[in-house]
C-alpha atoms as a PDB file:
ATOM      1  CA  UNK A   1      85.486  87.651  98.642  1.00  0.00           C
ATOM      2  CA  UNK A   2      86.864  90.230 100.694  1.00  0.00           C
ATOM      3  CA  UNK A   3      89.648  88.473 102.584  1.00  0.00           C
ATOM      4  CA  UNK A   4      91.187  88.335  98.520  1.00  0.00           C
ATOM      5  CA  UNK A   5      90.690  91.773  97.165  1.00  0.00           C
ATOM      6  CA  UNK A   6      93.910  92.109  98.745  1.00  0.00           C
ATOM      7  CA  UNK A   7      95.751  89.165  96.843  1.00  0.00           C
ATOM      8  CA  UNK A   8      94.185  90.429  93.355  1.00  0.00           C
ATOM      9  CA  UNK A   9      95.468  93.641  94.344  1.00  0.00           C
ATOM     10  CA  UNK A  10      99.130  92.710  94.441  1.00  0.00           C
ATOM     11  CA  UNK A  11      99.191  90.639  91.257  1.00  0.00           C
ATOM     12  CA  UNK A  12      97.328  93.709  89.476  1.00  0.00           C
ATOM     13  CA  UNK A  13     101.264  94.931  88.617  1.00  0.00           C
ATOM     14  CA  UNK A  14     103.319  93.093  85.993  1.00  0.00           C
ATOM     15  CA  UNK A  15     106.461  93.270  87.940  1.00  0.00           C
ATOM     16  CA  UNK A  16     104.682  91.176  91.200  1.00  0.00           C
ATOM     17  CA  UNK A  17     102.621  88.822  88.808  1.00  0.00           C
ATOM     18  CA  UNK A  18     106.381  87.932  87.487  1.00  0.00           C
ATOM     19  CA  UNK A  19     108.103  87.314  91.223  1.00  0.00           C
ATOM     20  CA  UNK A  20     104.991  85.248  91.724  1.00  0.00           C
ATOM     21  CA  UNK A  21     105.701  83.068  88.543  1.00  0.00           C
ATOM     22  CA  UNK A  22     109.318  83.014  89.356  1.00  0.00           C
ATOM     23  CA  UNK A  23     108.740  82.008  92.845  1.00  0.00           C
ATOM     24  CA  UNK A  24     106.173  79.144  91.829  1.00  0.00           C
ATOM     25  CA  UNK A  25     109.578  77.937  89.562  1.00  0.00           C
ATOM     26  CA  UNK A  26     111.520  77.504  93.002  1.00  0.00           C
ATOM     27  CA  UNK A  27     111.261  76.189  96.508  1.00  0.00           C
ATOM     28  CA  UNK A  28     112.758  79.611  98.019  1.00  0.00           C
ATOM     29  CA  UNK A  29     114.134  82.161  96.259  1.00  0.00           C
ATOM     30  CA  UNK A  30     116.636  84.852  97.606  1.00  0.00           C
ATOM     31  CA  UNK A  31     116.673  88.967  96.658  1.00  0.00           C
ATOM     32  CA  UNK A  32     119.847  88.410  94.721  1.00  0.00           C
ATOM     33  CA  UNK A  33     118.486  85.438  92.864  1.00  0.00           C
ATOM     34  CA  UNK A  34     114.901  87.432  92.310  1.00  0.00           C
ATOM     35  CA  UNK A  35     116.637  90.266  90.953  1.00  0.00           C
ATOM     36  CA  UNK A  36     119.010  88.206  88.572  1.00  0.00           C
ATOM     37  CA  UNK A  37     119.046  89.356  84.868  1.00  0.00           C
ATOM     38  CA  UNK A  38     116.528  91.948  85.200  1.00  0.00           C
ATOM     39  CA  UNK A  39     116.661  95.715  84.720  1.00  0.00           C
ATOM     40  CA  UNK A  40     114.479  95.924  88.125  1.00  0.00           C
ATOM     41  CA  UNK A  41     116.653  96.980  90.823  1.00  0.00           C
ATOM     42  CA  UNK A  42     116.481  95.183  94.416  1.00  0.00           C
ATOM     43  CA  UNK A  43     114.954  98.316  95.913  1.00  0.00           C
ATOM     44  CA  UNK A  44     112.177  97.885  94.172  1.00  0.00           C
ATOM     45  CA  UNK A  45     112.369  93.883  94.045  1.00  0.00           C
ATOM     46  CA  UNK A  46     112.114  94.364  98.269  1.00  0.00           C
ATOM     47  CA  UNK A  47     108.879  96.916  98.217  1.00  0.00           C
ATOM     48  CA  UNK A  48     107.215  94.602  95.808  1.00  0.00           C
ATOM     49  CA  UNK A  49     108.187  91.200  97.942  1.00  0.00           C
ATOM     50  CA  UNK A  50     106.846  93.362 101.090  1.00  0.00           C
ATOM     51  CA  UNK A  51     103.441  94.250  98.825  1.00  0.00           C
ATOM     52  CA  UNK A  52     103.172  90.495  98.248  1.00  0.00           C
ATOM     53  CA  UNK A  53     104.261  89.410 101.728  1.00  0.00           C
ATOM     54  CA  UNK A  54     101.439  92.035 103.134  1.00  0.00           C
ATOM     55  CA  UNK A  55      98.734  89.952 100.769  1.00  0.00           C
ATOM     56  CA  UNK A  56      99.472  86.839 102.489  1.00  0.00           C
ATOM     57  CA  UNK A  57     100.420  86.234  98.825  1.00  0.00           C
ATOM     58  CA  UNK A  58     104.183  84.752  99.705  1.00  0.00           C
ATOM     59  CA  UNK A  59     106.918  85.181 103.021  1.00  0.00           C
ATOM     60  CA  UNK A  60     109.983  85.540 103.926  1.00  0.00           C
ATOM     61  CA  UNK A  61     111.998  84.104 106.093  1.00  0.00           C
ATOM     62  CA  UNK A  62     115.551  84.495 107.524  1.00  0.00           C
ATOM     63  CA  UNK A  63     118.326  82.019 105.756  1.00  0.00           C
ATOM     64  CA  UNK A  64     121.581  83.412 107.540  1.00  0.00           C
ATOM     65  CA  UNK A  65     122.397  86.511 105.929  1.00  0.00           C
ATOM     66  CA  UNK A  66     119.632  86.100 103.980  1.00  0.00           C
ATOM     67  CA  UNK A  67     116.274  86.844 103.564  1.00  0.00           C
ATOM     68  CA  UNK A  68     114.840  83.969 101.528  1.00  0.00           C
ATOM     69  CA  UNK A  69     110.888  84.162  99.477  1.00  0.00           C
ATOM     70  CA  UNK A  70     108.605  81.509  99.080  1.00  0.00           C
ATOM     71  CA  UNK A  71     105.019  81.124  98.014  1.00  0.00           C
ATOM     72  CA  UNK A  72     102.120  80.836 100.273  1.00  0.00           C
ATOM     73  CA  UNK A  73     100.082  78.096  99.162  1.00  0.00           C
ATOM     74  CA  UNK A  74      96.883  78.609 101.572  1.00  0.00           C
ATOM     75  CA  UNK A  75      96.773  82.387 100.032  1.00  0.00           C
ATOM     76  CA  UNK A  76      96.618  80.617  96.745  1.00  0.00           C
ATOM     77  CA  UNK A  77      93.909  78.002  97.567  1.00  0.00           C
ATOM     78  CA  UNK A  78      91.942  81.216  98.737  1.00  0.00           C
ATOM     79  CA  UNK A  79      92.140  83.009  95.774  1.00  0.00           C
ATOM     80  CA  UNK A  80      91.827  79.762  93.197  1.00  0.00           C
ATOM     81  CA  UNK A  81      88.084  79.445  95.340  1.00  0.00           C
ATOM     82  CA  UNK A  82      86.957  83.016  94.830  1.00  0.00           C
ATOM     83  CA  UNK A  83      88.020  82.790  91.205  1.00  0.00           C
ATOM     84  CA  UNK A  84      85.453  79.914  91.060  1.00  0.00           C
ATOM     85  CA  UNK A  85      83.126  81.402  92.879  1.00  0.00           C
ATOM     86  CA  UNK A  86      82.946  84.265  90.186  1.00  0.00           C
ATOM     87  CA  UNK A  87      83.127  81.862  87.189  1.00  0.00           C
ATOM     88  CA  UNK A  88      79.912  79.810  88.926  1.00  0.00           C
ATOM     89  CA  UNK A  89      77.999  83.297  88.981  1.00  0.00           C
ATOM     90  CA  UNK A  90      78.793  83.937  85.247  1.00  0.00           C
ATOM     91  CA  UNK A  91      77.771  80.415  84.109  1.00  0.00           C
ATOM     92  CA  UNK A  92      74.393  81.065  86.140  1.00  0.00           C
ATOM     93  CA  UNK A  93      73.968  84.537  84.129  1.00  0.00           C
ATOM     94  CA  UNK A  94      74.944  83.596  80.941  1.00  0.00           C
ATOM     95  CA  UNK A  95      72.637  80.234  81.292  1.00  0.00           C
ATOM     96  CA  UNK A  96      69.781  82.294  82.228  1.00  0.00           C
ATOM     97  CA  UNK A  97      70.171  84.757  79.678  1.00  0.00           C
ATOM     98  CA  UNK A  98      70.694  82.307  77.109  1.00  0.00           C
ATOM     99  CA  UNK A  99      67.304  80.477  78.396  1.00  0.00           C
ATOM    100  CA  UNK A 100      65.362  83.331  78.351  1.00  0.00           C
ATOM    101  CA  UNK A 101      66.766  84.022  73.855  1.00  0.00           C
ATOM    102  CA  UNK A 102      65.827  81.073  73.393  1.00  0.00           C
ATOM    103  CA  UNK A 103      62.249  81.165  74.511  1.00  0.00           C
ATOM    104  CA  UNK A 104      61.732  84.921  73.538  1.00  0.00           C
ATOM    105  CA  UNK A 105      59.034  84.623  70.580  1.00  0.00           C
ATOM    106  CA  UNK A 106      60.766  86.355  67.533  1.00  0.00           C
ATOM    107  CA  UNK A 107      59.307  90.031  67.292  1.00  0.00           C
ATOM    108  CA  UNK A 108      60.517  90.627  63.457  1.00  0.00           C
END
């Protein structure tokens, strides 16, 4: 669970959840294209795409003069399993707790 505190981290802010969903639209995405019709400006764009990158969330690679995004799919896979992890644990609590309502003798 550890190794994905940081991924949960980075898509904790609205702004990265959205250049994740954009970036799950597209093979590879580039600053300019990332930044298209949005009030954000790239500044910002770049520290949040570095926040991300630093996750293991997506990367970035080099596509001549540009620096091009994609998601990281094994970063995904990683976080998908911990998510279902933690939904396992709550079915187990909420099954015991409704087993033990339902065999409490009414006190009323």
């Amino acid at each position: 669970m550890a190794d994905t505190a940081p991924i949960f981290a980075a898509l904790g802010d609205e702004t990265r959840l959205g250049l994740v969903a954009r970036l799950a639209r597209a093979d590879t995405l580039s600053i300019a294209q990332l930044t298209e019709k949005t009030p954000v400006t790239r500044q910002a764009v770049q520290r949040d795409l570095e926040v991300l990158e630093e996750a293991g969330r997506i990367r970035g690679t080099r596509g001549g003069r540009e620096h091009l995004w994609q998601l990281e799919p094994a970063r995904l896979a990683l976080a998908q399993r911990s998510l279902a992890q933690i939904s396992s644990w709550w079915d187990e609590k909420l099954a015991a707790l409704k087993e033990k309502v339902e065999t409490e003798p009414d006190t009323k």
